[in-house]
N, C-alpha and C. Protein backbone atom coordinates (compact mmCIF):
# COMPACT_ATOMS: atom_id res chain seq x y z
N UNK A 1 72.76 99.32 187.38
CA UNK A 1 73.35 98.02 187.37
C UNK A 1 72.62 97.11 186.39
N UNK A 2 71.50 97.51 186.34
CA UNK A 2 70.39 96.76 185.51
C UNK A 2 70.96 97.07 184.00
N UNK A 3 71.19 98.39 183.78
CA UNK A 3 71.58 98.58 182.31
C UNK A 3 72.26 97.82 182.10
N UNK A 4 73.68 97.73 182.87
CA UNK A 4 75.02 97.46 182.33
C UNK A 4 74.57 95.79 181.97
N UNK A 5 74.39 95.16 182.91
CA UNK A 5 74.20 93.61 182.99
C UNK A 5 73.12 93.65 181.27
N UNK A 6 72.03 94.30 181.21
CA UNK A 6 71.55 94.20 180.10
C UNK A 6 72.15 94.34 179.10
N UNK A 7 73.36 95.80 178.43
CA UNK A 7 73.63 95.75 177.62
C UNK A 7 75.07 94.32 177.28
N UNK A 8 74.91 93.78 178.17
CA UNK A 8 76.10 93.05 178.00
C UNK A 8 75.40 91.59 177.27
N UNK A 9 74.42 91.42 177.90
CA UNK A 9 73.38 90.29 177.52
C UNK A 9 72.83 91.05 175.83
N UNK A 10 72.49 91.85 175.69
CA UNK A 10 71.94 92.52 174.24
C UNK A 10 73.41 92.03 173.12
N UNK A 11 74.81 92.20 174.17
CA UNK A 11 75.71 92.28 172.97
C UNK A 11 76.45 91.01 172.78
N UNK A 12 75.68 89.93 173.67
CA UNK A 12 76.22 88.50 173.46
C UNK A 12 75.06 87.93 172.59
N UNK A 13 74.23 88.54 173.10
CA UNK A 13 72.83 88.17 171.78
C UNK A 13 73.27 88.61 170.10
N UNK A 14 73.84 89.70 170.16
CA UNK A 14 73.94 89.85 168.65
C UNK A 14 75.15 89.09 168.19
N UNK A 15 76.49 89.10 168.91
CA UNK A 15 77.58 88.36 168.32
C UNK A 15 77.30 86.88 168.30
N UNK A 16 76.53 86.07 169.29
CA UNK A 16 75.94 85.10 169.10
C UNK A 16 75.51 85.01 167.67
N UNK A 17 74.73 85.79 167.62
CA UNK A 17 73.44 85.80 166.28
C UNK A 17 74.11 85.53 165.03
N UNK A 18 74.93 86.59 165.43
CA UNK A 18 76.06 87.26 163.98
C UNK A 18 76.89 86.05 163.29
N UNK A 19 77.79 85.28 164.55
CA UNK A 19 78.72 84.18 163.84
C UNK A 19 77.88 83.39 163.39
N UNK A 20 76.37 82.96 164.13
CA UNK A 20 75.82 81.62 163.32
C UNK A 20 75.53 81.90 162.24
N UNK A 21 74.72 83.36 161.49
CA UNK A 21 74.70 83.77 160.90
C UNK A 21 75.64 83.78 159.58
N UNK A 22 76.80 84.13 159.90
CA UNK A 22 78.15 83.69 159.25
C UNK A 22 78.47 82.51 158.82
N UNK A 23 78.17 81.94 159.91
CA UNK A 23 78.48 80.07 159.72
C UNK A 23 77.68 79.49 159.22
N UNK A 24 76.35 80.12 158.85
CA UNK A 24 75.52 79.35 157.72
C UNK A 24 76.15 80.02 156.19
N UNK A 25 76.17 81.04 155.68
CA UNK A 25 76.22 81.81 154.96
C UNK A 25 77.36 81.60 153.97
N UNK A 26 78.22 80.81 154.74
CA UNK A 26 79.76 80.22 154.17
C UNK A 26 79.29 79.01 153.14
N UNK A 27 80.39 78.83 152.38
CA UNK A 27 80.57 77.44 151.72
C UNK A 27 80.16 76.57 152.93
N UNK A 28 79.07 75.10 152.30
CA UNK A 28 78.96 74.15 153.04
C UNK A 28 80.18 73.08 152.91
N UNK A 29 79.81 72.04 153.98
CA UNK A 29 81.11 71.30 154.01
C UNK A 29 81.25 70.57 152.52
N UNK A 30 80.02 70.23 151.90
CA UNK A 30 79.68 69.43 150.10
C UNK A 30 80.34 70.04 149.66
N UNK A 31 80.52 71.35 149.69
CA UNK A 31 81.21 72.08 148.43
C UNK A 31 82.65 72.21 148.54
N UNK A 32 82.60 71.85 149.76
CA UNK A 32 84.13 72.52 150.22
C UNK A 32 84.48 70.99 149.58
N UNK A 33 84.13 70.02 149.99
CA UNK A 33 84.77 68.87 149.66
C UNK A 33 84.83 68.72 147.88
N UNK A 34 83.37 69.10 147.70
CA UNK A 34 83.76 69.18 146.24
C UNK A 34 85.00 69.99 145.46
N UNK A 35 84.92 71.10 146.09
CA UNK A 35 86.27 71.70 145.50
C UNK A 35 87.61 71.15 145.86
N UNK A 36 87.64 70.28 147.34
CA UNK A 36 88.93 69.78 147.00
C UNK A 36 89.36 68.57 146.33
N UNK A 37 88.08 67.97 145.84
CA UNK A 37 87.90 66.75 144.84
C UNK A 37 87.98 67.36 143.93
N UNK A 38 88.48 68.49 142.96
CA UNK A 38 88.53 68.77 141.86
C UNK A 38 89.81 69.34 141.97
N UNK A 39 90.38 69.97 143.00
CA UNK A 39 91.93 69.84 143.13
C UNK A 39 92.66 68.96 143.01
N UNK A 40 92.49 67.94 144.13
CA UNK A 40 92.67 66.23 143.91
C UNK A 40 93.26 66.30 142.29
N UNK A 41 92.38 66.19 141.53
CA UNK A 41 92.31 65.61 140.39
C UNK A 41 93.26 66.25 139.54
N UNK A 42 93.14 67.73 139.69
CA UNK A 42 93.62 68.86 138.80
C UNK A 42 95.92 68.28 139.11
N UNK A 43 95.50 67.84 140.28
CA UNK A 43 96.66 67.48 140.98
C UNK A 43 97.49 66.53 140.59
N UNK A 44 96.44 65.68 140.69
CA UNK A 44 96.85 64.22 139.71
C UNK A 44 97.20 63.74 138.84
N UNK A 45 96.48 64.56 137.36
CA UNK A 45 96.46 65.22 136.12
C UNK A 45 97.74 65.85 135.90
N UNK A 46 98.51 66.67 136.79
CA UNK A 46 99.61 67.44 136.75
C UNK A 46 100.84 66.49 137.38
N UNK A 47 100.93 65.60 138.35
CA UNK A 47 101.49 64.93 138.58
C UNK A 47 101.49 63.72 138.13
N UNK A 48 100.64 63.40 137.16
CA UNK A 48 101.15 62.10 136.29
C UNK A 48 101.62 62.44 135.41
N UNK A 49 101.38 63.89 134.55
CA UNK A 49 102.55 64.56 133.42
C UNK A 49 103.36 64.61 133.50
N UNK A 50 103.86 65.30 134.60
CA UNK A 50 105.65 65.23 135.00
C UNK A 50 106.03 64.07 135.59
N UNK A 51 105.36 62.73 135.56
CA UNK A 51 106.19 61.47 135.94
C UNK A 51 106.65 61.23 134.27
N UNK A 52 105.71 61.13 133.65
CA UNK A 52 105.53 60.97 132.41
C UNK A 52 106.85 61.94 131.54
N UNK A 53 106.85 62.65 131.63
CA UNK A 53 108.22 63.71 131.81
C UNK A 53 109.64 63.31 131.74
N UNK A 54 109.10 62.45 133.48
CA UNK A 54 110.58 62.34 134.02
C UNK A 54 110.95 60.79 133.23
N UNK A 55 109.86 60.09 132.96
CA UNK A 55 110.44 58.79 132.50
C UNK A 55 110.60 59.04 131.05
N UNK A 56 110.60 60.16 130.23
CA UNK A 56 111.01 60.56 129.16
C UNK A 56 112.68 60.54 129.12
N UNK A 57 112.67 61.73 130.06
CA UNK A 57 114.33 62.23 130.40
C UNK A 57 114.75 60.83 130.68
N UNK A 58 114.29 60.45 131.82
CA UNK A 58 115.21 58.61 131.94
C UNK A 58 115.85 58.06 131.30
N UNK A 59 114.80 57.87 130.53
CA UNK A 59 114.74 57.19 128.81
C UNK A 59 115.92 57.30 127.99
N UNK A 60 116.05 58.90 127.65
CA UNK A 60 117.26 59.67 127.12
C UNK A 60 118.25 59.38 127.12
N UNK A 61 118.65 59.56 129.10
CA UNK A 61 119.73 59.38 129.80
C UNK A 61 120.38 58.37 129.33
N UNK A 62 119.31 57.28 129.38
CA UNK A 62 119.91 55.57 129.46
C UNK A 62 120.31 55.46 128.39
N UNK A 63 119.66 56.27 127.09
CA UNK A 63 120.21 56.23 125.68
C UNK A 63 121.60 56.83 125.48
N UNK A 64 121.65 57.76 126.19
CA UNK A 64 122.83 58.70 126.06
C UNK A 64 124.05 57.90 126.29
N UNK A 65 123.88 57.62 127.66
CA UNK A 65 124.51 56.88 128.75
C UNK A 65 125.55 55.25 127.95
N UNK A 66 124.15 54.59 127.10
CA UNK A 66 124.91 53.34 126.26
C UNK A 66 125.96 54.00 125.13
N UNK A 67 125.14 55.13 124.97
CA UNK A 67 125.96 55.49 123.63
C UNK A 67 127.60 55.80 123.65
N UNK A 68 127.69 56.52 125.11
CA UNK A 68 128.71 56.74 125.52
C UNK A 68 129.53 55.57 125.61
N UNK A 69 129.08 54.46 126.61
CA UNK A 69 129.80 53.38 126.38
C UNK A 69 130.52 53.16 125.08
N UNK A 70 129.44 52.88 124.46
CA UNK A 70 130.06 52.45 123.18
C UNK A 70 130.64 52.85 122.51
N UNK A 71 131.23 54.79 122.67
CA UNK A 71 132.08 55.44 122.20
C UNK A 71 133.61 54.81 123.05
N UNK A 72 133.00 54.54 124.42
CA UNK A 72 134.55 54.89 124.78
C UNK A 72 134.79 53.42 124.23
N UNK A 73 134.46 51.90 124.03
CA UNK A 73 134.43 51.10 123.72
C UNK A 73 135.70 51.30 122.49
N UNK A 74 134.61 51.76 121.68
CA UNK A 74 135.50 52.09 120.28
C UNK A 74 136.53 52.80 120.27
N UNK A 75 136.45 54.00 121.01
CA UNK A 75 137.93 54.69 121.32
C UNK A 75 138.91 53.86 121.64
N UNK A 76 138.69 52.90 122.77
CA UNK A 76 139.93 52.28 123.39
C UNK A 76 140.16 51.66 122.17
N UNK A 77 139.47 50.83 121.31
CA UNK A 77 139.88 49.58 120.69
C UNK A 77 140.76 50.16 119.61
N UNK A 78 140.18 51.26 118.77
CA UNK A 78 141.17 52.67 117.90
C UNK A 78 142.64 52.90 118.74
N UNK A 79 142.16 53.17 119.48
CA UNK A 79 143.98 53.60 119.99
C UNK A 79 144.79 52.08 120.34
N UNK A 80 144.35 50.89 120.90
CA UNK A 80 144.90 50.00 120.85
C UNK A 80 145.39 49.55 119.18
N UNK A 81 144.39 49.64 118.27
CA UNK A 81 145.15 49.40 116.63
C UNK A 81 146.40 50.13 116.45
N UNK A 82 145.70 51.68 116.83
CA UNK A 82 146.95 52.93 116.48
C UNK A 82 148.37 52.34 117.19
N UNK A 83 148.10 52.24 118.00
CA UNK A 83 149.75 51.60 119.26
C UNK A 83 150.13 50.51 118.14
N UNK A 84 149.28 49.30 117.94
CA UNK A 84 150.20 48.22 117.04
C UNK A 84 150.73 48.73 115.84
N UNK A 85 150.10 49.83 115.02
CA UNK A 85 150.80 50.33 113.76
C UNK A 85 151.68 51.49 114.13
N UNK A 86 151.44 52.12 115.28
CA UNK A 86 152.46 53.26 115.45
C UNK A 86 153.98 52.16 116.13
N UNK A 87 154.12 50.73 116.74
CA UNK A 87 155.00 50.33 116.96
C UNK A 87 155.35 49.25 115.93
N UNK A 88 154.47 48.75 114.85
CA UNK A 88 155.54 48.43 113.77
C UNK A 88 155.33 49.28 112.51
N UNK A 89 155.06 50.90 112.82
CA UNK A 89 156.00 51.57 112.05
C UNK A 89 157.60 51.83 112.76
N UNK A 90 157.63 52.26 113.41
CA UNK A 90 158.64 52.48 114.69
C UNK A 90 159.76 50.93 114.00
N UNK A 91 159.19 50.38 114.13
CA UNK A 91 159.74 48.53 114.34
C UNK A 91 160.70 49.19 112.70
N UNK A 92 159.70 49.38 111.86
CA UNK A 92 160.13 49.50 110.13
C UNK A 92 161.03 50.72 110.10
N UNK A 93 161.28 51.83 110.99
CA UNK A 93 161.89 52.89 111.03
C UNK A 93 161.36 54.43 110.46
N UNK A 94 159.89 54.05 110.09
CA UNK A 94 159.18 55.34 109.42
C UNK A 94 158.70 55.99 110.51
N UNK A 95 159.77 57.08 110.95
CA UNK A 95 159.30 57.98 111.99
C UNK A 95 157.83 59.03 111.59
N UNK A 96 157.65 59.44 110.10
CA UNK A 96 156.67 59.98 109.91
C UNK A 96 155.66 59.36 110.50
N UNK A 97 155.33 58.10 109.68
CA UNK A 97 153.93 57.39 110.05
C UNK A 97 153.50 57.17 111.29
N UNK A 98 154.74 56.98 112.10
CA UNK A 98 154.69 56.47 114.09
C UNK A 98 154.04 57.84 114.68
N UNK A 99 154.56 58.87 114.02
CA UNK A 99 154.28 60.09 114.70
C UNK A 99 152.81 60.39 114.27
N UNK A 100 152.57 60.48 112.97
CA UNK A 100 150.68 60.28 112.82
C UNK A 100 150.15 59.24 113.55
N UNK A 101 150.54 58.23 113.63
CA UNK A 101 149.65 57.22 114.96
C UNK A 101 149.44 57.45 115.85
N UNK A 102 150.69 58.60 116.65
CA UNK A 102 150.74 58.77 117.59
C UNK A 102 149.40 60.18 118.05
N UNK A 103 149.62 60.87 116.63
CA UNK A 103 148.64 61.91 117.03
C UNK A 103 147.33 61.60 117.20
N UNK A 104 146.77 60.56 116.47
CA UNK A 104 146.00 60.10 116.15
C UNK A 104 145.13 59.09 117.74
N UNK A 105 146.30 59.21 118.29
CA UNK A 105 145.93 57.96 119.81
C UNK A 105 145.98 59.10 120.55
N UNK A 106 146.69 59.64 120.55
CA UNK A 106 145.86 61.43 121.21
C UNK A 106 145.02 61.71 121.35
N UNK A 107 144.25 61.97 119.76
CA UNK A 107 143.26 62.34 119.71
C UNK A 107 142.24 61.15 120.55
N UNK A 108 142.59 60.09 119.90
CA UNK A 108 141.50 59.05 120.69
C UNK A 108 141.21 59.16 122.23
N UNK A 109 142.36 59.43 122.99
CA UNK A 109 142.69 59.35 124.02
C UNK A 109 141.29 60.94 124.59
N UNK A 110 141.92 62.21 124.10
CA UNK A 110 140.92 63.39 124.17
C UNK A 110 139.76 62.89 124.32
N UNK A 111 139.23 62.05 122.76
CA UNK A 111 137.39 61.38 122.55
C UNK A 111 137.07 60.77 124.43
N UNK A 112 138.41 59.51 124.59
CA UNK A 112 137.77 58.66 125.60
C UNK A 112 137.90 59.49 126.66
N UNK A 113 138.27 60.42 127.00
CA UNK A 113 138.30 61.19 128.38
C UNK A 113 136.66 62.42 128.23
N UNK A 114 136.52 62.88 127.09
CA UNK A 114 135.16 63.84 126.95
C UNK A 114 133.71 62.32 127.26
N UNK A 115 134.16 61.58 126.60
CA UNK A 115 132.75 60.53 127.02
C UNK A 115 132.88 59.98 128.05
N UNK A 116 133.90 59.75 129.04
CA UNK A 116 133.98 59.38 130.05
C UNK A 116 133.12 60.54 130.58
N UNK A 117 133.46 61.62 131.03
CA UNK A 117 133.11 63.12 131.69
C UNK A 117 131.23 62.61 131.36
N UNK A 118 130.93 62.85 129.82
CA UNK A 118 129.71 62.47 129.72
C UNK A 118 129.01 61.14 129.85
N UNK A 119 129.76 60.27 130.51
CA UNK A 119 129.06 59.28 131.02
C UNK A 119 128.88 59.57 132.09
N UNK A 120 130.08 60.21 133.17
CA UNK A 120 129.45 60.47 134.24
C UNK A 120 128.34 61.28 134.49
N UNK A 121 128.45 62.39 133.48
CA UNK A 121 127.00 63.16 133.69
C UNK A 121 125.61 62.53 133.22
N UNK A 122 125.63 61.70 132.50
CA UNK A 122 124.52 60.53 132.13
C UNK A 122 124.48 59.95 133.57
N UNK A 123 124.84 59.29 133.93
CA UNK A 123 125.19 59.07 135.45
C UNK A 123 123.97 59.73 136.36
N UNK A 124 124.60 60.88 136.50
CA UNK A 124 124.04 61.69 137.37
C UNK A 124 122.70 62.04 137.27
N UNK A 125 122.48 62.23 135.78
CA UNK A 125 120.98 62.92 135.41
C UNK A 125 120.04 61.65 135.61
N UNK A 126 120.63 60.33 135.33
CA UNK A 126 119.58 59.42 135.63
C UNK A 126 119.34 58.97 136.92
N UNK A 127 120.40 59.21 137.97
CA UNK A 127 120.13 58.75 139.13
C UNK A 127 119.13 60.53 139.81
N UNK A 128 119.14 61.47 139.10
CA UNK A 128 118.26 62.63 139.42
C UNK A 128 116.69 62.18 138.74
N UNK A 129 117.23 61.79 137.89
CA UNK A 129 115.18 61.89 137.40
C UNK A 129 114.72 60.55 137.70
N UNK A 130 115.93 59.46 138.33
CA UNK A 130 114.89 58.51 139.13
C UNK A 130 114.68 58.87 140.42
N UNK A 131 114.88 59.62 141.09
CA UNK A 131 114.70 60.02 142.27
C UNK A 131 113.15 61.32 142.18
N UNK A 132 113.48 61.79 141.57
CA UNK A 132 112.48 62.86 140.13
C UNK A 132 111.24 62.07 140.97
N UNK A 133 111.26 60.82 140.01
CA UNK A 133 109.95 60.40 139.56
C UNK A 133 109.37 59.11 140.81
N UNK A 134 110.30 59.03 141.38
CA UNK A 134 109.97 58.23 142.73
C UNK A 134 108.89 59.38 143.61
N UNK A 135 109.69 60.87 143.44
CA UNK A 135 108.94 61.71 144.12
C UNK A 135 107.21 61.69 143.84
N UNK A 136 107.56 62.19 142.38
CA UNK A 136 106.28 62.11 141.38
C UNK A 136 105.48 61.04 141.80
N UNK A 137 105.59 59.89 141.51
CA UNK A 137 104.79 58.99 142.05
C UNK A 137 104.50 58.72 143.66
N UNK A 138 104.87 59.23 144.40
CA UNK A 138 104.65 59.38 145.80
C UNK A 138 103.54 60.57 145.71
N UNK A 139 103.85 61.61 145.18
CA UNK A 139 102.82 62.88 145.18
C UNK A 139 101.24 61.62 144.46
N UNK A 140 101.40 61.40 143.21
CA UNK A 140 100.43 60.76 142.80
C UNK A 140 99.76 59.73 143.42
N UNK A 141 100.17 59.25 144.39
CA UNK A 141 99.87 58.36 145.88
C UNK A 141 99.48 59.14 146.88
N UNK A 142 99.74 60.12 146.95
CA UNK A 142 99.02 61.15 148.29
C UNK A 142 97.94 61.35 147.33
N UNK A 143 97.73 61.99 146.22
CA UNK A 143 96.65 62.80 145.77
C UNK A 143 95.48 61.91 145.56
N UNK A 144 96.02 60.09 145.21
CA UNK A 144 95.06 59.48 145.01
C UNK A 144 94.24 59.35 146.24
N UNK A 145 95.11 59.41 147.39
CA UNK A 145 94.61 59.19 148.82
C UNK A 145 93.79 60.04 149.09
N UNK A 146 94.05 61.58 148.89
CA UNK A 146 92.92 62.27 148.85
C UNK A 146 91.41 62.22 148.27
N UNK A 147 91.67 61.72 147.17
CA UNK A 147 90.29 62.12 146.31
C UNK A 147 89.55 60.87 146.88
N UNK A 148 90.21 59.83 147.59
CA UNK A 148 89.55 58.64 148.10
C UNK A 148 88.53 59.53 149.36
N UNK A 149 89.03 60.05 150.20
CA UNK A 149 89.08 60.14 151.21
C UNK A 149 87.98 61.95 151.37
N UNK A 150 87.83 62.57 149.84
CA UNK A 150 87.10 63.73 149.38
C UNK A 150 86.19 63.11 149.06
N UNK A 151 86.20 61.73 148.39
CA UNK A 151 84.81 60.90 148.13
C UNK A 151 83.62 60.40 149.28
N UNK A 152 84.49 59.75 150.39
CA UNK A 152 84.36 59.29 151.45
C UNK A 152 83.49 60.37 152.11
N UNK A 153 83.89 61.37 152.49
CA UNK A 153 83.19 63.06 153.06
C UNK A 153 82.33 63.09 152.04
N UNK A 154 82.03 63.55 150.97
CA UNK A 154 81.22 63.62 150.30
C UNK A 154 80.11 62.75 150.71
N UNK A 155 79.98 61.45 150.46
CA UNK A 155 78.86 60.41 151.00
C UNK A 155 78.29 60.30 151.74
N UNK A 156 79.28 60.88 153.01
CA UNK A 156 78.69 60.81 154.48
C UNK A 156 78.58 62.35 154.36
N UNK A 157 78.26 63.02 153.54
CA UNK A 157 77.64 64.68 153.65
C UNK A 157 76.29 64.70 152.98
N UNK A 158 75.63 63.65 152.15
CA UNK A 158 74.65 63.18 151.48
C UNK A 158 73.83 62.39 152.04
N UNK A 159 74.47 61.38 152.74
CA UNK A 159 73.53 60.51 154.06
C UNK A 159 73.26 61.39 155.57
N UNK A 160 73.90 62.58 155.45
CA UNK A 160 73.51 63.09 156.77
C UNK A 160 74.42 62.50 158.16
């Protein structure tokens, strides 16, 4: 009975021994913090590029986006001319010329329906990469929170 009770005490003695053993032997908590203060950063670094990114694309969009306007702008105002000369050719009886006006407000008509389509997709891409970069800057708000807070541990791992 004596054995058993002993070897049981011998084998809480060594696994005892063993984890503290272990638990010194590991990364300390300094380092650990240090390494995630250099993630932090690596983080930060990477998430202010792709805000930087996204307010590129923005940028674009919004360029794209006026340009379009100002196509369909001009389209309408083209096919409104074409209508007054395709109806006083019509008025004068030159069916040729009415009928080139007419193709011609067609065509305009084609232009203002493709930039419409691409305004809406200007549209879309800018209401995506402001949402993009709202994200982005939220990540860059957590990460700053971190490295605050990796600093913080750090200090109080130096004062003991």
């Amino acid at each position: 009975m004596i054995r058993r009770n002993l070897t049981h005490v011998l084998a809480l003695a060594v696994l005892g021994l063993g984890t503290s053993l272990w638990a010194q032997t590991g990364t300390t908590d300094a380092q650990g913090d240090r390494k995630d203060l250099r993630t932090d950063r690596r983080d930060i670094k990477n998430d202010r590029k792709d805000a930087r990114a996204d307010r590129r694309d923005l940028n674009k969009d919004r360029i794209d986006r006026n340009q379009d306007r100002r196509d369909i702008n001009k389209d309408q105002r083209d096919i409104a001319k074409d209508r007054r000369e395709r109806n006083q050719d019509l008025k004068n009886g030159n069916k040729a010329a009415a009928a080139a006006e007419q193709k011609d407000i067609n065509h305009d008509k084609r232009d203002v329906a493709h930039d419409r389509r691409d305004l809406r997709a200007d549209k879309r891409d800018i209401k995506h990469d402001r949402k993009d970069l709202r994200s982005d800057r939220k990540y860059i708000k957590g990460d700053k929170r971190d490295i605050h807070k990796d600093r913080r541990d750090l200090r109080r791992d130096r004062k003991g």
